[in-house]
PDB file of N, CA and C in Angstrom:
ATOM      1  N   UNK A   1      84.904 127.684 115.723  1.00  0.00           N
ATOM      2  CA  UNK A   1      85.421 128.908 115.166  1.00  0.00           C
ATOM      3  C   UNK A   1      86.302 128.567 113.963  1.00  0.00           C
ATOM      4  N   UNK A   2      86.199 129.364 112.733  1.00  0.00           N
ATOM      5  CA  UNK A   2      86.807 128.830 111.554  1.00  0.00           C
ATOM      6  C   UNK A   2      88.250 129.463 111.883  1.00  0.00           C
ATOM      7  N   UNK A   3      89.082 128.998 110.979  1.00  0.00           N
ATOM      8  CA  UNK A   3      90.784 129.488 110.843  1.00  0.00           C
ATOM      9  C   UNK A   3      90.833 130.456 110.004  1.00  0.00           C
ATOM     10  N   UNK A   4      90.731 130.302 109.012  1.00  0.00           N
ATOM     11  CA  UNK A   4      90.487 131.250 107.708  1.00  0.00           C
ATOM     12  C   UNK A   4      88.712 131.565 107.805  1.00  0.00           C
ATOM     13  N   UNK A   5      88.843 132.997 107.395  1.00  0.00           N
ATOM     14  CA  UNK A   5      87.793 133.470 107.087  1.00  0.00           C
ATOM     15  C   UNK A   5      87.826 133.269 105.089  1.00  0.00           C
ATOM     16  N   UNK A   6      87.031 132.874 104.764  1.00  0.00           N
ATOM     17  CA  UNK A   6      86.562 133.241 103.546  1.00  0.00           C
ATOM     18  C   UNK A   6      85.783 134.494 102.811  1.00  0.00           C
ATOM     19  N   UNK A   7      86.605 135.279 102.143  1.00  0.00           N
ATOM     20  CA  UNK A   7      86.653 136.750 101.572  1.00  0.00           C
ATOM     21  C   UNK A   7      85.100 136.646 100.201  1.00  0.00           C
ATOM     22  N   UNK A   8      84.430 137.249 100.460  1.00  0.00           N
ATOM     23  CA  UNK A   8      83.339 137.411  99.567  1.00  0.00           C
ATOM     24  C   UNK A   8      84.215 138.059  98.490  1.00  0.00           C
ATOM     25  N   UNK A   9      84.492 139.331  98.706  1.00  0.00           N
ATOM     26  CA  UNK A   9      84.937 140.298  98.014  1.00  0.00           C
ATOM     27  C   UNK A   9      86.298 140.411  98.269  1.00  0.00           C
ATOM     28  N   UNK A  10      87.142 140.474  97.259  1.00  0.00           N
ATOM     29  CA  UNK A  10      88.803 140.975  96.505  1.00  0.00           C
ATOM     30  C   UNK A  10      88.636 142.679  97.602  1.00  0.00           C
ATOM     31  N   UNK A  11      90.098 142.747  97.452  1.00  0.00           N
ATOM     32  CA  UNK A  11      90.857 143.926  97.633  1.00  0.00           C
ATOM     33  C   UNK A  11      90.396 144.620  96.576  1.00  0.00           C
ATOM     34  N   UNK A  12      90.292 146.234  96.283  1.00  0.00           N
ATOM     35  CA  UNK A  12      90.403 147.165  95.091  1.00  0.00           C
ATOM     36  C   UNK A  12      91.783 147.071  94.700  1.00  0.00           C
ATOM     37  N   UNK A  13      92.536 147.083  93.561  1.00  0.00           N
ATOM     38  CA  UNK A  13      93.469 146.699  93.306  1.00  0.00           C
ATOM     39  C   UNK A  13      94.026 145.276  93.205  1.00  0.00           C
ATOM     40  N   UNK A  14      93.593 144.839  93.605  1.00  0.00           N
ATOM     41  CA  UNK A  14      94.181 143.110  93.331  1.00  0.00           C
ATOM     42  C   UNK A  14      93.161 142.848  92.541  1.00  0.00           C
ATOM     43  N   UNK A  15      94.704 141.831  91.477  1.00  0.00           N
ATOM     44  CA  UNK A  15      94.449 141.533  89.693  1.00  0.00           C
ATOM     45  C   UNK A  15      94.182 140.211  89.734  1.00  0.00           C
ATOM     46  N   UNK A  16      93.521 139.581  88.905  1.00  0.00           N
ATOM     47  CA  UNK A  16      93.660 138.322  89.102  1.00  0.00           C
ATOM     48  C   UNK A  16      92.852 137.802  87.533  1.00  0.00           C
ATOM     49  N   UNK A  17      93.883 136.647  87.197  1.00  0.00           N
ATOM     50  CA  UNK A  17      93.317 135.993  86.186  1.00  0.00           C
ATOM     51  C   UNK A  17      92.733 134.668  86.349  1.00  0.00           C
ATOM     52  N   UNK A  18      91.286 134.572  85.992  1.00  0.00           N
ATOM     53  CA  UNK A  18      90.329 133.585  85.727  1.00  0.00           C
ATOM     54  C   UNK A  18      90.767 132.607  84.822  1.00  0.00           C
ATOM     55  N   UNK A  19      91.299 131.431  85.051  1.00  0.00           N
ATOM     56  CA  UNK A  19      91.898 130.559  83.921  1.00  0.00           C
ATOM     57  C   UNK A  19      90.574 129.875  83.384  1.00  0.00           C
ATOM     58  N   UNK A  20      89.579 129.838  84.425  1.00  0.00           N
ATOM     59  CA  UNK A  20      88.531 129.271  83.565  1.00  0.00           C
ATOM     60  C   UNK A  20      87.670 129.647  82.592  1.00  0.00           C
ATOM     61  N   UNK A  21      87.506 131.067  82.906  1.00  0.00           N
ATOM     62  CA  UNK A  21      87.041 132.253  82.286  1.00  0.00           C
ATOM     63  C   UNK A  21      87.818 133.126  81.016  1.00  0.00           C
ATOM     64  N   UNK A  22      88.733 132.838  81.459  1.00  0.00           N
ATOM     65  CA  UNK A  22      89.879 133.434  80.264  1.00  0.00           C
ATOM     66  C   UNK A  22      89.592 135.018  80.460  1.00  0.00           C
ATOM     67  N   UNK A  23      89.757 135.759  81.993  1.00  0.00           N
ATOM     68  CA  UNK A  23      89.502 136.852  81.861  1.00  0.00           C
ATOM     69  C   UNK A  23      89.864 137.402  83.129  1.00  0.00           C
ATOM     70  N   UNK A  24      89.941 138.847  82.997  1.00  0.00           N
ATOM     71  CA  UNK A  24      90.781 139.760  84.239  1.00  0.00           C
ATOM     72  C   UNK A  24      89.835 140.024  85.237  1.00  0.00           C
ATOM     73  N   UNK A  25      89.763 139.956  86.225  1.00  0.00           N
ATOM     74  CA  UNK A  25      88.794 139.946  87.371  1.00  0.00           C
ATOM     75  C   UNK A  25      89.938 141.126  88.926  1.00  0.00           C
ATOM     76  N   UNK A  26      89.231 142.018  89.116  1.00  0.00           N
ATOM     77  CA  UNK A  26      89.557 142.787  89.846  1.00  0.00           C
ATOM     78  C   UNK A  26      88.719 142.060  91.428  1.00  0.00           C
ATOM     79  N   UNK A  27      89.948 141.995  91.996  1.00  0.00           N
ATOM     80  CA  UNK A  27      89.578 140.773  93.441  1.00  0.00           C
ATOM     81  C   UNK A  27      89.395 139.402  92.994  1.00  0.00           C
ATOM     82  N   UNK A  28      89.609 138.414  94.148  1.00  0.00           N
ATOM     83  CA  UNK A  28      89.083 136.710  93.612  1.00  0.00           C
ATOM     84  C   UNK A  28      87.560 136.752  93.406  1.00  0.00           C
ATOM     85  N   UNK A  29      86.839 136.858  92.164  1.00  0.00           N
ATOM     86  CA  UNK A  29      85.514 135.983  91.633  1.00  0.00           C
ATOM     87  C   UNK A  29      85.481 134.754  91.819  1.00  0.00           C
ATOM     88  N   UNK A  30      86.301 134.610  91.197  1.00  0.00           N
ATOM     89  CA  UNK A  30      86.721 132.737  91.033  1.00  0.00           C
ATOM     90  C   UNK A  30      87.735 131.844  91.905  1.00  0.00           C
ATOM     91  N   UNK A  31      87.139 130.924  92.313  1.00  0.00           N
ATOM     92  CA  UNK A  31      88.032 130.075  93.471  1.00  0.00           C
ATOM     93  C   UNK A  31      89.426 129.880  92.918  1.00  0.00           C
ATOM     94  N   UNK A  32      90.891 130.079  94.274  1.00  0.00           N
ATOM     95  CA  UNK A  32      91.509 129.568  93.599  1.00  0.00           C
ATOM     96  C   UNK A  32      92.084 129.304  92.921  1.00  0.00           C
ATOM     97  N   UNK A  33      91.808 128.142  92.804  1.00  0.00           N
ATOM     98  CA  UNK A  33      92.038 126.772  92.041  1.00  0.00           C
ATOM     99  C   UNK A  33      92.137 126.853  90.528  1.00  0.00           C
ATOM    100  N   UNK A  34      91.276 128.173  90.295  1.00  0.00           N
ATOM    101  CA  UNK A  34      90.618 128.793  89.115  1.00  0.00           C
ATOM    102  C   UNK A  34      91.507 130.121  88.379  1.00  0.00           C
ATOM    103  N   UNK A  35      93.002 130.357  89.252  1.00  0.00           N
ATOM    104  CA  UNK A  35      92.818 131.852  89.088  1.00  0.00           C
ATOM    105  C   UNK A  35      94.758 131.972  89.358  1.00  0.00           C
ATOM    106  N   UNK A  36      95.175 132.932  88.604  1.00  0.00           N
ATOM    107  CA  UNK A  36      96.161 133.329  88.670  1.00  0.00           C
ATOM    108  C   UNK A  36      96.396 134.507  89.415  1.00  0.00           C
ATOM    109  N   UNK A  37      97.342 135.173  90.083  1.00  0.00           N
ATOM    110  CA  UNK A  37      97.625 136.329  91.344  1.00  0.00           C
ATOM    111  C   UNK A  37      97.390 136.294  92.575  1.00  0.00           C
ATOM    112  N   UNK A  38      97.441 137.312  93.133  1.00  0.00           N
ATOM    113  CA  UNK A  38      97.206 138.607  92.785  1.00  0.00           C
ATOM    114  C   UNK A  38      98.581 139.213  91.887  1.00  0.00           C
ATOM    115  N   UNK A  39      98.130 140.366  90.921  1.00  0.00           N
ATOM    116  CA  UNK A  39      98.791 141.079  90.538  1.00  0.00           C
ATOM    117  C   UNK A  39      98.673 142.535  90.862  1.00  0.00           C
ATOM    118  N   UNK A  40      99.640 143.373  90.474  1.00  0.00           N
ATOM    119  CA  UNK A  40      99.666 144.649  91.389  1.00  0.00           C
ATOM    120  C   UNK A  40      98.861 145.876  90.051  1.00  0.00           C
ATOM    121  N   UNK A  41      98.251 144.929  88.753  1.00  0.00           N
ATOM    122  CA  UNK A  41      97.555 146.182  87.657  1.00  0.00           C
ATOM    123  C   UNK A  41      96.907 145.211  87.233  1.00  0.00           C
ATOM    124  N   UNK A  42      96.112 146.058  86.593  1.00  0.00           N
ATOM    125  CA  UNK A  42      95.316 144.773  85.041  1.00  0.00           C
ATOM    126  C   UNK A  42      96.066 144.626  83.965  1.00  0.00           C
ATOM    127  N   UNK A  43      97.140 145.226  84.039  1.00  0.00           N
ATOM    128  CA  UNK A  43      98.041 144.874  82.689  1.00  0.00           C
ATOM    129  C   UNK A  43      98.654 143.884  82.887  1.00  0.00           C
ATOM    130  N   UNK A  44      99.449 143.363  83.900  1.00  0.00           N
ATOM    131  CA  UNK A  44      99.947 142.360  84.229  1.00  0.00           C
ATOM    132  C   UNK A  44      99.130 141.365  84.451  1.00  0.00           C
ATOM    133  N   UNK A  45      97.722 141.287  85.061  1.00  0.00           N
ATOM    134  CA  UNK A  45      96.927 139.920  84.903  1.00  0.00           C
ATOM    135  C   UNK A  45      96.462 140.064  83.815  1.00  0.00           C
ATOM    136  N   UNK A  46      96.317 140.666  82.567  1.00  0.00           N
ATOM    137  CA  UNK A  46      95.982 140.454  81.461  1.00  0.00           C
ATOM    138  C   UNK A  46      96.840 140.089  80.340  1.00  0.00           C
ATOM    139  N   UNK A  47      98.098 139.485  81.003  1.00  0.00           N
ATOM    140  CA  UNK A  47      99.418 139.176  80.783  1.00  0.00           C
ATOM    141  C   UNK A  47      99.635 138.045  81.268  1.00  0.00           C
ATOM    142  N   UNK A  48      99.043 137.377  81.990  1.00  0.00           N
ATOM    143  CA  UNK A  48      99.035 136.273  82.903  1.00  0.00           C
ATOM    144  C   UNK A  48      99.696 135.140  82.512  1.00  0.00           C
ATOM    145  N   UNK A  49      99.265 134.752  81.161  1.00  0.00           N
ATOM    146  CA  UNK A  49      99.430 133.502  80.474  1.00  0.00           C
ATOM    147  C   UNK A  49     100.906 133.890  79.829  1.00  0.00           C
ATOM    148  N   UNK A  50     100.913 134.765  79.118  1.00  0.00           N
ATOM    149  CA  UNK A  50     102.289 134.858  78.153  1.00  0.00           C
ATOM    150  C   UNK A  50     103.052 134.803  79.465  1.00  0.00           C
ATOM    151  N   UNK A  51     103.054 135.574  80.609  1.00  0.00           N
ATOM    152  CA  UNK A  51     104.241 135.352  81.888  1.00  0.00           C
ATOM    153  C   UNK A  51     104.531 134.127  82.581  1.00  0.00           C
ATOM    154  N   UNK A  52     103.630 133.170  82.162  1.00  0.00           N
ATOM    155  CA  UNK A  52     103.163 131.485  82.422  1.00  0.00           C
ATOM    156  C   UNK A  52     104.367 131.461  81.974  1.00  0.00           C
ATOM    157  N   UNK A  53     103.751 131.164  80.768  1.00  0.00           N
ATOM    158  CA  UNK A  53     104.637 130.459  79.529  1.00  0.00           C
ATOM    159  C   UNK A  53     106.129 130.956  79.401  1.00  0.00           C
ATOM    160  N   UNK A  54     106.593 132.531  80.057  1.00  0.00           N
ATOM    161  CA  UNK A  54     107.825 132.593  79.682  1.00  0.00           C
ATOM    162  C   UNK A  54     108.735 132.152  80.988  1.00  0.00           C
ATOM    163  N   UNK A  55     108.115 131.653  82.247  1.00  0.00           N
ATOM    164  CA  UNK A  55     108.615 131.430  83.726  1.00  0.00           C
ATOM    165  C   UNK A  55     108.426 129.486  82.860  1.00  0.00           C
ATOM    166  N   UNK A  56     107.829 129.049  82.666  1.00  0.00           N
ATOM    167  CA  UNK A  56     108.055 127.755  81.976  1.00  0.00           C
ATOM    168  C   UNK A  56     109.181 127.584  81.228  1.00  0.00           C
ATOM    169  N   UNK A  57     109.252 128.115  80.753  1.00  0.00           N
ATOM    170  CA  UNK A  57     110.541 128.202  79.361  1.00  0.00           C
ATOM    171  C   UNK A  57     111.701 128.509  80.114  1.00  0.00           C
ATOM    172  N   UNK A  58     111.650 129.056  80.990  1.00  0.00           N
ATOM    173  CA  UNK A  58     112.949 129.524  81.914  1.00  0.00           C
ATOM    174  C   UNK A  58     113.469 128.213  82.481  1.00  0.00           C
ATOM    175  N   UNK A  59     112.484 128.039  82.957  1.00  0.00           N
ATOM    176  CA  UNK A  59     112.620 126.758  84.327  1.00  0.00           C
ATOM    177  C   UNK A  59     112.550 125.295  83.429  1.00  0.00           C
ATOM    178  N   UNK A  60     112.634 125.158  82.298  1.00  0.00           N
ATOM    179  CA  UNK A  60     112.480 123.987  81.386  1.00  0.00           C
ATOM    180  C   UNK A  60     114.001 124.380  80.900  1.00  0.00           C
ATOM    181  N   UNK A  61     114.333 124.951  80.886  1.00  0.00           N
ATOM    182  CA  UNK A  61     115.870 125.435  80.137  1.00  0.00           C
ATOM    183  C   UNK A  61     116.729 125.424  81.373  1.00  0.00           C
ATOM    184  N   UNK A  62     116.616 125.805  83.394  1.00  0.00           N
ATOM    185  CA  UNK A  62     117.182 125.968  84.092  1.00  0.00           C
ATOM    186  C   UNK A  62     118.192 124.320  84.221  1.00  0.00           C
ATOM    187  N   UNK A  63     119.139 124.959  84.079  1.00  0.00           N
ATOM    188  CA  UNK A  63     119.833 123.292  84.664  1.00  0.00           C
ATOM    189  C   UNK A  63     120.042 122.551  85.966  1.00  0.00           C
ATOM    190  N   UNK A  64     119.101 123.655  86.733  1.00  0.00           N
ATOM    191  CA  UNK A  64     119.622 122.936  88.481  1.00  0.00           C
ATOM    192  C   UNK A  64     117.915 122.323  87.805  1.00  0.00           C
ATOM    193  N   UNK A  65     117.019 122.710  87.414  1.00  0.00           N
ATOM    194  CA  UNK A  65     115.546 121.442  87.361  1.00  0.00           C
ATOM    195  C   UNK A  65     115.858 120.147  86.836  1.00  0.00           C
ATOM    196  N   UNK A  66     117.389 120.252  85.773  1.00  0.00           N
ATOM    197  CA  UNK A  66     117.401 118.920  84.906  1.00  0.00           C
ATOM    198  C   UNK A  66     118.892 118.093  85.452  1.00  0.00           C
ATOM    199  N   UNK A  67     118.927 117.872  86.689  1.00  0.00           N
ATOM    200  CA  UNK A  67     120.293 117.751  87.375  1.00  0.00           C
ATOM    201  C   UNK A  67     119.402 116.057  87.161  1.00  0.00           C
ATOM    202  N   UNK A  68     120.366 115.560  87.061  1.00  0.00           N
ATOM    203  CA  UNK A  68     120.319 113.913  87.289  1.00  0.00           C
ATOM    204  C   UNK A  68     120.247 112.827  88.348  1.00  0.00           C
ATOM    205  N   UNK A  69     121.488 114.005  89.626  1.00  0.00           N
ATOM    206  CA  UNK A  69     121.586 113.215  91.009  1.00  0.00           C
ATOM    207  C   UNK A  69     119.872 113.554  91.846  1.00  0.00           C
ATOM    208  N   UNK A  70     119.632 112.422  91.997  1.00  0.00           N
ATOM    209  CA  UNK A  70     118.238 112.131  93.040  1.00  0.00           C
ATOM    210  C   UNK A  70     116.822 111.760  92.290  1.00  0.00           C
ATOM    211  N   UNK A  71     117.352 111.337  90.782  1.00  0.00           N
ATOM    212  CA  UNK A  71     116.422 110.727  89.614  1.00  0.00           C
ATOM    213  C   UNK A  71     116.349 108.872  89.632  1.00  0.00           C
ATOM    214  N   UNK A  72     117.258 108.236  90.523  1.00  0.00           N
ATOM    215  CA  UNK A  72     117.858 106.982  90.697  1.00  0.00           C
ATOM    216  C   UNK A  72     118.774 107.200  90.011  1.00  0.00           C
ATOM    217  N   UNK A  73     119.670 108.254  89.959  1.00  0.00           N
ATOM    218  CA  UNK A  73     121.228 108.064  89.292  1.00  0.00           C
ATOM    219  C   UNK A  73     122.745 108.521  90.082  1.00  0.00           C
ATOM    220  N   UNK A  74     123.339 107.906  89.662  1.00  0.00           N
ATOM    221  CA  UNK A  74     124.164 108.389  90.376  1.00  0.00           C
ATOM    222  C   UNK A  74     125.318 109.310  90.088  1.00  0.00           C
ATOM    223  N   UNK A  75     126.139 110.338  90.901  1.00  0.00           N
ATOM    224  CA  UNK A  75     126.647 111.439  90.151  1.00  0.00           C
ATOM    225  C   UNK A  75     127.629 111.057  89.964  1.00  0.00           C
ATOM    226  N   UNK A  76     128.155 111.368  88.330  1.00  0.00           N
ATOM    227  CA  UNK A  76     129.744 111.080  87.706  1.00  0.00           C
ATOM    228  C   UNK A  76     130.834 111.512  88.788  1.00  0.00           C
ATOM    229  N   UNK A  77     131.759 110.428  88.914  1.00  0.00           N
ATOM    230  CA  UNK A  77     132.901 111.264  89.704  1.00  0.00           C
ATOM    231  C   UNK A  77     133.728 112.039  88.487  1.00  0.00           C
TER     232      UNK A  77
END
């Protein structure tokens, strides 16, 4: 007996972006591995990438990601 069932077909409403495809797909088409969401519209998975890129920029700028202690260094007293 399997654990997970594997879904042929998406929810109506669930967004999802195809990174391989470069395109908005209503339910998972594409495995995965392949795919950004779910999102709750097509505006927002057709947004997918610019929201990438601005959660990157966040978290590249956050200073608890660029902390030093547990890099092999040790923390200034």
């Amino acid at each position: 007996m399997a654990l997970f069932k594997k879904r042929a077909v998406g929810k109506p409403g669930e967004w999802y972006y195809c990174l391989e495809h470069r395109k908005v797909e209503e339910g998972p088409e594409c495995p995965a591995k392949d795919r950004f969401g779910p999102y709750a519209s097509r505006a927002e998975a057709e947004h997918a990438m610019e929201t990438a890129r601005e959660r990157n920029l966040e978290w590249e700028n956050d200073p608890r990601w660029h902390d030093r202690v547990g890099r092999g260094e040790r923390e200034e007293d």
